[in-house]
PDB file of N, CA and C in Angstrom:
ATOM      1  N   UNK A   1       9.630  48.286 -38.922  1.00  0.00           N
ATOM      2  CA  UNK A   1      11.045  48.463 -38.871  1.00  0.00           C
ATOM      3  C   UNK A   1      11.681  47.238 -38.216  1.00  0.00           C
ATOM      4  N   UNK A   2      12.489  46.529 -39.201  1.00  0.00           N
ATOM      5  CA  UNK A   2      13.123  45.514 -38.157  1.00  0.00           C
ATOM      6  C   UNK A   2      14.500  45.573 -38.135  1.00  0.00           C
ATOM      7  N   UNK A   3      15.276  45.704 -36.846  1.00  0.00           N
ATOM      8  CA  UNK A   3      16.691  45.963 -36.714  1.00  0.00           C
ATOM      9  C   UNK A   3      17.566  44.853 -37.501  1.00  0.00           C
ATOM     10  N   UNK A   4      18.749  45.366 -37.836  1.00  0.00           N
ATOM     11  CA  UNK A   4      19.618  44.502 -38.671  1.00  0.00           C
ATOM     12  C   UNK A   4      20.663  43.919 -37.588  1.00  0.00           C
ATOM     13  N   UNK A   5      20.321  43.198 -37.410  1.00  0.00           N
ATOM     14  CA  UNK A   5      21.322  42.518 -35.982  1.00  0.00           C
ATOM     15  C   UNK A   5      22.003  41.357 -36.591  1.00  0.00           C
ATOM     16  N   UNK A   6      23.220  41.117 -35.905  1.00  0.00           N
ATOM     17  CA  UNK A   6      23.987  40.194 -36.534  1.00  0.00           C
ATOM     18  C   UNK A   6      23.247  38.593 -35.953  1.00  0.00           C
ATOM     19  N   UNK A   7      23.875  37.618 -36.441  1.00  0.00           N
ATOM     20  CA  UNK A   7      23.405  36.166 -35.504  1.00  0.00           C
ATOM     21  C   UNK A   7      24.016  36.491 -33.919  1.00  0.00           C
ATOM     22  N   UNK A   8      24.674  37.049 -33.703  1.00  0.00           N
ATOM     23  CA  UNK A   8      25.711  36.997 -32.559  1.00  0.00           C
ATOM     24  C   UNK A   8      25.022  38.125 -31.862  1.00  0.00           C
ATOM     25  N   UNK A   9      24.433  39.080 -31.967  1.00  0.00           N
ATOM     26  CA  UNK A   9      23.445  39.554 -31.343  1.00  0.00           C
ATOM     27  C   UNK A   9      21.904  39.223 -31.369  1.00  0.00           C
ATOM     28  N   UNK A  10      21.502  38.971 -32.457  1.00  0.00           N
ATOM     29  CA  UNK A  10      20.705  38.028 -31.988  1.00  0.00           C
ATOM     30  C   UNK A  10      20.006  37.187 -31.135  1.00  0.00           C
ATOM     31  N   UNK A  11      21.472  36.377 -30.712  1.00  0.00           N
ATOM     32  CA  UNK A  11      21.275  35.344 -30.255  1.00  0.00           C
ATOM     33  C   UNK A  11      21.728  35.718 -28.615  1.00  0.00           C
ATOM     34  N   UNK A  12      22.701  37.271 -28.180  1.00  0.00           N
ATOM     35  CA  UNK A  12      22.678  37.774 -27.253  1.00  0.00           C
ATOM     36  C   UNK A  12      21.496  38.417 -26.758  1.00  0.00           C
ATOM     37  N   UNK A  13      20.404  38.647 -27.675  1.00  0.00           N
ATOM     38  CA  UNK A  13      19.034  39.549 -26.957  1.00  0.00           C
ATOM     39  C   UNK A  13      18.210  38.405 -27.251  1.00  0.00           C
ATOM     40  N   UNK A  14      17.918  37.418 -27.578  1.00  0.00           N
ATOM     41  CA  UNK A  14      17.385  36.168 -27.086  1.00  0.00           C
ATOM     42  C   UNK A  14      17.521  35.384 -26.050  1.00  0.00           C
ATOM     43  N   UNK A  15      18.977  35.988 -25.994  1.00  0.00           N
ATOM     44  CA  UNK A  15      19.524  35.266 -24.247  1.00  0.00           C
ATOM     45  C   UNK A  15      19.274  36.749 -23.079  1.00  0.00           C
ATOM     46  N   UNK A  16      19.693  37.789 -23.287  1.00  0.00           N
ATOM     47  CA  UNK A  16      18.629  38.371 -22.238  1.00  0.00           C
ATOM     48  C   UNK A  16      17.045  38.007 -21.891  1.00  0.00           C
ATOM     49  N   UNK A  17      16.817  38.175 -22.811  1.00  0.00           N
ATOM     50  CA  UNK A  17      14.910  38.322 -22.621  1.00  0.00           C
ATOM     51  C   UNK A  17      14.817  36.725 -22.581  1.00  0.00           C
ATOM     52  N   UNK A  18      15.734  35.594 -22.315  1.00  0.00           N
ATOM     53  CA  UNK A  18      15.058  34.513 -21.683  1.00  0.00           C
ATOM     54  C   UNK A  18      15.296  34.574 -20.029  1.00  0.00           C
ATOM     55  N   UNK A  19      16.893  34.744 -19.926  1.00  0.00           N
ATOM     56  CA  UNK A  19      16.997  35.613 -18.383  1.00  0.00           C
ATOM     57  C   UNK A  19      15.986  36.561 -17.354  1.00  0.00           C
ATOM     58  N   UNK A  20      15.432  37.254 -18.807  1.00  0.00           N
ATOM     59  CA  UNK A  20      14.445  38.400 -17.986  1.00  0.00           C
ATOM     60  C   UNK A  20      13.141  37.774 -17.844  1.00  0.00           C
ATOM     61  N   UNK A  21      12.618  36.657 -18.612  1.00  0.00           N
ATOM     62  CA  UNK A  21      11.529  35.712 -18.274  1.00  0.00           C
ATOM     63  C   UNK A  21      11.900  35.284 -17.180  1.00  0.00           C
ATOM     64  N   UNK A  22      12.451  34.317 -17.082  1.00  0.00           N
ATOM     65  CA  UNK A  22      12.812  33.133 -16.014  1.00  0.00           C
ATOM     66  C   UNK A  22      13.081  33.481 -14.625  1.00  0.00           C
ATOM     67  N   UNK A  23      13.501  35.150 -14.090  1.00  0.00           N
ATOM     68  CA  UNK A  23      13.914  35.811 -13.584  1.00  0.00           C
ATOM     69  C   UNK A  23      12.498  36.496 -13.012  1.00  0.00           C
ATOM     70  N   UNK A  24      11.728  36.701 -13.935  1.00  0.00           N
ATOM     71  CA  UNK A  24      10.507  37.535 -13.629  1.00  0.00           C
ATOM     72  C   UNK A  24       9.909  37.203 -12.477  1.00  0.00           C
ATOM     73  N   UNK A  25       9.192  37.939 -11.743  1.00  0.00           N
ATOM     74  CA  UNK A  25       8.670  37.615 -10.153  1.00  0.00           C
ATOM     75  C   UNK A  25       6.675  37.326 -10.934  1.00  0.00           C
ATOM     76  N   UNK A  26       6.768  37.968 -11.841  1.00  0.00           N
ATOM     77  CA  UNK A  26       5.135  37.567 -12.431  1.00  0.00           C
ATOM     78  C   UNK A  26       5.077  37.133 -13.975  1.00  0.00           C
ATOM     79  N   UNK A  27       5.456  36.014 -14.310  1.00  0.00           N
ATOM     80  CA  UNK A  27       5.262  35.431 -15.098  1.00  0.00           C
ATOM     81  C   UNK A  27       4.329  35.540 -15.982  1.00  0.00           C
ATOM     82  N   UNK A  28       3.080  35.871 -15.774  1.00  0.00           N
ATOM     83  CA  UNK A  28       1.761  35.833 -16.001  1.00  0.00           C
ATOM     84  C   UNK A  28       1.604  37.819 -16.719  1.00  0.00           C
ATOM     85  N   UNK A  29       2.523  38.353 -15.941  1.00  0.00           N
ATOM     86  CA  UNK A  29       2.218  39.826 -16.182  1.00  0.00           C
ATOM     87  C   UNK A  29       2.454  40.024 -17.869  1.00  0.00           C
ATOM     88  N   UNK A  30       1.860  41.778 -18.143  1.00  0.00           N
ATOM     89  CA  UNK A  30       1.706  42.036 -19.592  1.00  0.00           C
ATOM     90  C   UNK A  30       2.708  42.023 -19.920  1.00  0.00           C
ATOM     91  N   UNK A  31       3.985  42.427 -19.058  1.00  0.00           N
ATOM     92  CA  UNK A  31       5.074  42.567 -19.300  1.00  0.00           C
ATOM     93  C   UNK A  31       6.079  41.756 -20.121  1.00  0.00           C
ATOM     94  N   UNK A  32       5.987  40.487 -19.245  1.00  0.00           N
ATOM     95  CA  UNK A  32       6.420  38.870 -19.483  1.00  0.00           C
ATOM     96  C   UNK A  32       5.806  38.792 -20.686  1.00  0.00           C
ATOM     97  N   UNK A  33       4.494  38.899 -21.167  1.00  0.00           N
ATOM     98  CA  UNK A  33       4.106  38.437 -21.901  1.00  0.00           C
ATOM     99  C   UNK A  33       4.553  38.917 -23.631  1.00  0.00           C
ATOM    100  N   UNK A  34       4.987  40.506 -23.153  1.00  0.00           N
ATOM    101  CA  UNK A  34       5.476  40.900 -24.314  1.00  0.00           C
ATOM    102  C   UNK A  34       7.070  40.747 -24.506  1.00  0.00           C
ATOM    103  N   UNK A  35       7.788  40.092 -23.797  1.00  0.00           N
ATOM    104  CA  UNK A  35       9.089  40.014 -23.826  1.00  0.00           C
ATOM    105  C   UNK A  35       9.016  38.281 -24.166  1.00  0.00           C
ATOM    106  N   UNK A  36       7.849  37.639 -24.299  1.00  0.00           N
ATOM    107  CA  UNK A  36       8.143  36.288 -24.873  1.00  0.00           C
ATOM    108  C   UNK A  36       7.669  36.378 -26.068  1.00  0.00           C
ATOM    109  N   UNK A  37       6.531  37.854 -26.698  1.00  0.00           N
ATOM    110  CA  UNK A  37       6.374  37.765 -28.036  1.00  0.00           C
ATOM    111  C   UNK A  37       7.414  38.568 -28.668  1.00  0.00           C
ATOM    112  N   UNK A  38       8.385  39.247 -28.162  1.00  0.00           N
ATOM    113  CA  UNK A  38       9.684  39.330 -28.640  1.00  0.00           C
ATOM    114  C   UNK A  38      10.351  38.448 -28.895  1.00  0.00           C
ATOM    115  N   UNK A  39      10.609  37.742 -27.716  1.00  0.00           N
ATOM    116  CA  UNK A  39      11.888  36.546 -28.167  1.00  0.00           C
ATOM    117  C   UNK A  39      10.948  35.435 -29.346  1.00  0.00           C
ATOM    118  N   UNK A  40       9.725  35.152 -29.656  1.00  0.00           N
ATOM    119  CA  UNK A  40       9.253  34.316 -30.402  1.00  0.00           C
ATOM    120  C   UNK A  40       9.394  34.920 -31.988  1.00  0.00           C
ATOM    121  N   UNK A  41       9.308  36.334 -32.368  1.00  0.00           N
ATOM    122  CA  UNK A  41       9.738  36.877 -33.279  1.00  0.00           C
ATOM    123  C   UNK A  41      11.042  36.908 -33.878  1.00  0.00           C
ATOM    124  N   UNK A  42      12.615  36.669 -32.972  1.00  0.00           N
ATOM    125  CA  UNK A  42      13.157  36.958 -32.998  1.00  0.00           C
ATOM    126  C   UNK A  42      14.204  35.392 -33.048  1.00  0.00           C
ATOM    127  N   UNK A  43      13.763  34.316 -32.234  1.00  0.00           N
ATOM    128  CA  UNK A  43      14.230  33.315 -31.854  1.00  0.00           C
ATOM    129  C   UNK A  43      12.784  31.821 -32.419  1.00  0.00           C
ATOM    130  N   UNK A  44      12.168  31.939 -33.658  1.00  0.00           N
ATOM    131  CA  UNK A  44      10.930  31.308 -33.394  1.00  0.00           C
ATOM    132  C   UNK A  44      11.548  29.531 -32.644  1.00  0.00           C
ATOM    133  N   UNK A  45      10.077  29.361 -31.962  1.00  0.00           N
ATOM    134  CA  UNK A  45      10.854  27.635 -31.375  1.00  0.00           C
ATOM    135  C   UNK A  45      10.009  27.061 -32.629  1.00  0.00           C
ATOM    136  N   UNK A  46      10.829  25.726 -32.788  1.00  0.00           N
ATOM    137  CA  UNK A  46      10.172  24.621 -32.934  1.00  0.00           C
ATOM    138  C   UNK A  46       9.068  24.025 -32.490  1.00  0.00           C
ATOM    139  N   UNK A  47       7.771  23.846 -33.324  1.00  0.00           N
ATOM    140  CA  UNK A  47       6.247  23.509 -32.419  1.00  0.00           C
ATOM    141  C   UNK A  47       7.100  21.941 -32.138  1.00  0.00           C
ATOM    142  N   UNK A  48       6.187  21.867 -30.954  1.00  0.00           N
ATOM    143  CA  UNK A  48       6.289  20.304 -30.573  1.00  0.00           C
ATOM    144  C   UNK A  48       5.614  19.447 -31.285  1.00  0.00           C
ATOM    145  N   UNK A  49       5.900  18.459 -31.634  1.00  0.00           N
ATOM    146  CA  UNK A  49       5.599  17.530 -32.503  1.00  0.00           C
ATOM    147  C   UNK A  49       3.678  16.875 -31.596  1.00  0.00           C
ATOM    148  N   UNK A  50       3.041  16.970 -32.520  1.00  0.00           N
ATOM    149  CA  UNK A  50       1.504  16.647 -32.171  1.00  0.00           C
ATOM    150  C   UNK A  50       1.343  15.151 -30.947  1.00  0.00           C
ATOM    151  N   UNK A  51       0.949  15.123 -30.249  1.00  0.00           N
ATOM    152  CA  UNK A  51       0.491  13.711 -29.194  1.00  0.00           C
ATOM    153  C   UNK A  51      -0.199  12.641 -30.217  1.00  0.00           C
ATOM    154  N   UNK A  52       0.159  11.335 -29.754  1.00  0.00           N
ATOM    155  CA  UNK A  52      -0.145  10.439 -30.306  1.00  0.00           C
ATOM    156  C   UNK A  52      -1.883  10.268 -29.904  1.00  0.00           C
ATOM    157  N   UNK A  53      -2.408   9.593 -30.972  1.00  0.00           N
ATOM    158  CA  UNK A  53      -4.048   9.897 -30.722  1.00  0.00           C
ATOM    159  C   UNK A  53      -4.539   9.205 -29.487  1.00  0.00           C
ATOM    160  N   UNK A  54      -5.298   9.588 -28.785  1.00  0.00           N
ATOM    161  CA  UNK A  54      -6.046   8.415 -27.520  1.00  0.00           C
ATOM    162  C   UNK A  54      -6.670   7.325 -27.850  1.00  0.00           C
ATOM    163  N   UNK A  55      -6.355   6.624 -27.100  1.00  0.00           N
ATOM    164  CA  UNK A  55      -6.951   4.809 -27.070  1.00  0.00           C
ATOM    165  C   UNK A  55      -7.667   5.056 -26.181  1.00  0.00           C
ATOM    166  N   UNK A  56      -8.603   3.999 -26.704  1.00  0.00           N
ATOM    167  CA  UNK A  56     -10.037   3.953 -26.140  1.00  0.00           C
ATOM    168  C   UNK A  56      -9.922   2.521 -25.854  1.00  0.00           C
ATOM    169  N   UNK A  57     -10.165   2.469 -24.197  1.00  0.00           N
ATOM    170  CA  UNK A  57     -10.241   0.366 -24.433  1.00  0.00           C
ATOM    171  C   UNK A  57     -11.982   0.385 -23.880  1.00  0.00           C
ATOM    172  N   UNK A  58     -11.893  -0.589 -24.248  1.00  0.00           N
ATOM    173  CA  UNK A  58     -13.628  -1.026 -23.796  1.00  0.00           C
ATOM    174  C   UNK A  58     -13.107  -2.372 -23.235  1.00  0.00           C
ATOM    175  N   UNK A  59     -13.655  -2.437 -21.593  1.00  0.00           N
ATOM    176  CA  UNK A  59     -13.843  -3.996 -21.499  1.00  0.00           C
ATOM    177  C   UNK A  59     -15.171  -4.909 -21.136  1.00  0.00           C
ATOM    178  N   UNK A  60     -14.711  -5.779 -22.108  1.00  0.00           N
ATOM    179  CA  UNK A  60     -15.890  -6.538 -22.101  1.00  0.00           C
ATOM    180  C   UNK A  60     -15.753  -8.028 -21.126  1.00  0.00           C
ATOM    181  N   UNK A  61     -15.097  -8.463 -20.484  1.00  0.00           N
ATOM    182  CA  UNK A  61     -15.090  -9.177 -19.779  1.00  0.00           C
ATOM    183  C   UNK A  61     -15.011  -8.891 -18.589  1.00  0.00           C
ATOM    184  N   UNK A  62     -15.961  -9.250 -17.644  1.00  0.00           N
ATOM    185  CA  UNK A  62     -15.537  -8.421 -16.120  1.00  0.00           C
ATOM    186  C   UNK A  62     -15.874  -9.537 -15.031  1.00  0.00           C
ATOM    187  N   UNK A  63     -15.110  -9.369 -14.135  1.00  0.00           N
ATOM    188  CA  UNK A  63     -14.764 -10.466 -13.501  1.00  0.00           C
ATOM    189  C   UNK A  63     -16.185 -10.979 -12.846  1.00  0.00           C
ATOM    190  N   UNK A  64     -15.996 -12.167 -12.188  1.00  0.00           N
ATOM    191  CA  UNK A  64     -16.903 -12.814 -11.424  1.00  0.00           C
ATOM    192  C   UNK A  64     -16.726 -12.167  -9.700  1.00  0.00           C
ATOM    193  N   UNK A  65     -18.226 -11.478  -9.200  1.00  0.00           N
ATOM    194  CA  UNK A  65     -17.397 -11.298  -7.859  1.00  0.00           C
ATOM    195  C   UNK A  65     -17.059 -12.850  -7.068  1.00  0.00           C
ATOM    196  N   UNK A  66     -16.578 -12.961  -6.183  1.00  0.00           N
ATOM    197  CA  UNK A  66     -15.463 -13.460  -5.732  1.00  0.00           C
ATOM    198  C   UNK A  66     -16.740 -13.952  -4.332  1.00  0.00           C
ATOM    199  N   UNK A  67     -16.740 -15.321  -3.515  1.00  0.00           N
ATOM    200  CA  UNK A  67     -17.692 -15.346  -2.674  1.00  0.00           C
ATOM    201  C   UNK A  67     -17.293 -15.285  -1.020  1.00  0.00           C
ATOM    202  N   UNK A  68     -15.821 -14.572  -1.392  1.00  0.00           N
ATOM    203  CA  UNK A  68     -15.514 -13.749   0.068  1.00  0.00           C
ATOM    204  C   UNK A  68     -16.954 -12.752   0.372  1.00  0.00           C
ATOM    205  N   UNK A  69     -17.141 -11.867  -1.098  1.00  0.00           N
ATOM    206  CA  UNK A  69     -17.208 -10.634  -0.934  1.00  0.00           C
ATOM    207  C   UNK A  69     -18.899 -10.848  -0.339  1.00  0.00           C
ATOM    208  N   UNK A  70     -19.178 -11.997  -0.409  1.00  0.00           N
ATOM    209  CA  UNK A  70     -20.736 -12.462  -0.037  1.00  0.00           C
ATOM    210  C   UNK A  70     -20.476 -12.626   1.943  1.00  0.00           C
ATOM    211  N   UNK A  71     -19.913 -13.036   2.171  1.00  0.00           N
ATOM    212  CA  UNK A  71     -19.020 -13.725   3.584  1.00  0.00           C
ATOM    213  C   UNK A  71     -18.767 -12.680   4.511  1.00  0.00           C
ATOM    214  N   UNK A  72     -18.681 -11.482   3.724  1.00  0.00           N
ATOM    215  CA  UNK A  72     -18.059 -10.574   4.705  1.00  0.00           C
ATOM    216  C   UNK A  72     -19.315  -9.691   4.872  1.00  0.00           C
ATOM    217  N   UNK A  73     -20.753  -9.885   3.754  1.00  0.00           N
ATOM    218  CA  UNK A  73     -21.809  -9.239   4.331  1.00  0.00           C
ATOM    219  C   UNK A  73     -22.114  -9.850   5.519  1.00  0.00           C
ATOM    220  N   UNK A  74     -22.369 -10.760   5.504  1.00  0.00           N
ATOM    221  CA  UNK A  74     -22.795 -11.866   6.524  1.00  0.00           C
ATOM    222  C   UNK A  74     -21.832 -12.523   7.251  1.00  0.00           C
ATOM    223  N   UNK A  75     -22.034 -12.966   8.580  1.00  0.00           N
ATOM    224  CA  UNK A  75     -21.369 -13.504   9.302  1.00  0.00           C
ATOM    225  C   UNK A  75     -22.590 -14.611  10.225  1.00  0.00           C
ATOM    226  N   UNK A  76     -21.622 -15.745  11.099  1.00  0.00           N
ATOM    227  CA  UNK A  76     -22.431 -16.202  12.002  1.00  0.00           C
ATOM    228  C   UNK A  76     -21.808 -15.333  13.494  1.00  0.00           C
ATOM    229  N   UNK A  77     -22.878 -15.906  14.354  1.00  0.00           N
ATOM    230  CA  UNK A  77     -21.978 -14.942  15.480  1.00  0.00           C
ATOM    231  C   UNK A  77     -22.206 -16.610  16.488  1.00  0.00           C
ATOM    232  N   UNK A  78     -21.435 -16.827  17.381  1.00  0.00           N
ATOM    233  CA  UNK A  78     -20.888 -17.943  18.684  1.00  0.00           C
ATOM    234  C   UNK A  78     -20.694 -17.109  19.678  1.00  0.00           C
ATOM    235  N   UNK A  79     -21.195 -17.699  20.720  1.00  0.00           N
ATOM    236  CA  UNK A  79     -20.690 -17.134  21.723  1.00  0.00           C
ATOM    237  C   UNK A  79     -19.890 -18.116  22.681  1.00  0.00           C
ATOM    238  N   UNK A  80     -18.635 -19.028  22.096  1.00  0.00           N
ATOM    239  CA  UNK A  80     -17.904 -19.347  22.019  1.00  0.00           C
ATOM    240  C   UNK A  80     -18.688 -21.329  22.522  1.00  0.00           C
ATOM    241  N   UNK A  81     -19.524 -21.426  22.310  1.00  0.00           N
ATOM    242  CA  UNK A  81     -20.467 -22.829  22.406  1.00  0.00           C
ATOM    243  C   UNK A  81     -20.291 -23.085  21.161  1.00  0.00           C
ATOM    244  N   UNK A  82     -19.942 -24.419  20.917  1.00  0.00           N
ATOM    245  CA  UNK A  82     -19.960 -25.234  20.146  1.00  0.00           C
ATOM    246  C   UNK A  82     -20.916 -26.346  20.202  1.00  0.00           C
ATOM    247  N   UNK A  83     -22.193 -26.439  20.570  1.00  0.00           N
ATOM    248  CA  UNK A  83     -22.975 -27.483  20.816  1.00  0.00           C
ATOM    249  C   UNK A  83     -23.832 -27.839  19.623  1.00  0.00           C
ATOM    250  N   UNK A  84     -23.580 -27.641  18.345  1.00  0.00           N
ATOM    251  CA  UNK A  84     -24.082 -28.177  17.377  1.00  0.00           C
ATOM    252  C   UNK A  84     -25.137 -27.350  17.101  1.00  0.00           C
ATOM    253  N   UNK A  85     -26.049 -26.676  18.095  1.00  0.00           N
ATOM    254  CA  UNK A  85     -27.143 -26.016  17.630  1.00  0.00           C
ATOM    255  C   UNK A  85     -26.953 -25.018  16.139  1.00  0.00           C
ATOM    256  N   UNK A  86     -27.983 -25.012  15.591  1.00  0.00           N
ATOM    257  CA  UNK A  86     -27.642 -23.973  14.258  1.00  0.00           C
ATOM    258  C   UNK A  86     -27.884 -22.532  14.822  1.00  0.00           C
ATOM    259  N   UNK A  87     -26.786 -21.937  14.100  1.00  0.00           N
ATOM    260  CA  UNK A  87     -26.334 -20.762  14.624  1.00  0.00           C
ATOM    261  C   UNK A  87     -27.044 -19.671  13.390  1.00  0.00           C
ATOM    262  N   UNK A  88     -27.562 -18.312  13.557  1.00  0.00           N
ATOM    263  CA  UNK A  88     -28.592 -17.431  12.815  1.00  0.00           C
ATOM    264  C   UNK A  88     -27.456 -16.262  12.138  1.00  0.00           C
ATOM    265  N   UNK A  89     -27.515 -16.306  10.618  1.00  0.00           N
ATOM    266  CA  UNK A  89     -26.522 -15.645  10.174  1.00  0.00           C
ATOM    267  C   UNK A  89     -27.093 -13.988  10.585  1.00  0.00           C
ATOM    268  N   UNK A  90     -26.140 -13.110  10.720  1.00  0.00           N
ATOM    269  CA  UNK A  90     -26.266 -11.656  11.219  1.00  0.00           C
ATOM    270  C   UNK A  90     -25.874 -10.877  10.581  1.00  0.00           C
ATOM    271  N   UNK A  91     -26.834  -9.734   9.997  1.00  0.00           N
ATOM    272  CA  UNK A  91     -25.843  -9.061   9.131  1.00  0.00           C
ATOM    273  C   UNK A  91     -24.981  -7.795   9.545  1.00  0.00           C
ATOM    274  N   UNK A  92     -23.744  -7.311   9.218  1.00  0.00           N
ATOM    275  CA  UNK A  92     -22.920  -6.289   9.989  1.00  0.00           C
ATOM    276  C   UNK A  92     -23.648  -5.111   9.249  1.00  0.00           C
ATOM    277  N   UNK A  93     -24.271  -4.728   8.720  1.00  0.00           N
ATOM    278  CA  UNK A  93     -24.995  -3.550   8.049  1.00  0.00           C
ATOM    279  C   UNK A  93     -26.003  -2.793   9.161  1.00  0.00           C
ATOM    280  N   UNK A  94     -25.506  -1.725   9.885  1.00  0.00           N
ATOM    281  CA  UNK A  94     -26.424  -0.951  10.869  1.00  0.00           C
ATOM    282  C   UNK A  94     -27.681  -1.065   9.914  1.00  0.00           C
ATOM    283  N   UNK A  95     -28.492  -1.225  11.369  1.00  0.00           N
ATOM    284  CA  UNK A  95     -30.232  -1.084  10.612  1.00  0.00           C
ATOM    285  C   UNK A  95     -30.623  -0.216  11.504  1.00  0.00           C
TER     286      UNK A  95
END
């Protein structure tokens, strides 16, 4: 049985039952759920137009590390003498 409703009602019990969604304290309930397969019967939407496909990058060039990143394993240590002696690199890595 489907009621003979004008556009103008219609479009007034499409606008309740979006009120009574939006309004709802449980969204999620059976309730909600059958008052949006009302208004979808009654009001159908427009599907959203499909997502553009995913890109895939691959990279193939990858950088050179950098010879900070060597510098900061290692250090020398001074204990503030400057007498030319060669000084024993130390590494900051607990052993």
């Amino acid at each position: 049985m489907k009621p003979d409703l004008t556009d103008e009602e219609t479009e007034e019990l499409a606008r309740l039952l979006r009120d009574a969604i939006d309004a709802d304290r449980y969204p999620l309930s059976p309730r909600v759920q059958m008052w949006k397969g009302i208004l979808a019967k009654i009001r159908p939407e427009a599907k959203p137009e499909p997502l553009p496909p995913v890109k895939h990058y691959l990279i193939t060039d990858y950088p050179q590390p950098s010879k900070l990143s060597t510098n900061h394993e290692q250090s020398t240590v001074s204990a503030g003498l400057n007498d030319g002696t060669e000084q024993s690199p130390v590494s900051k890595r607990p052993q």
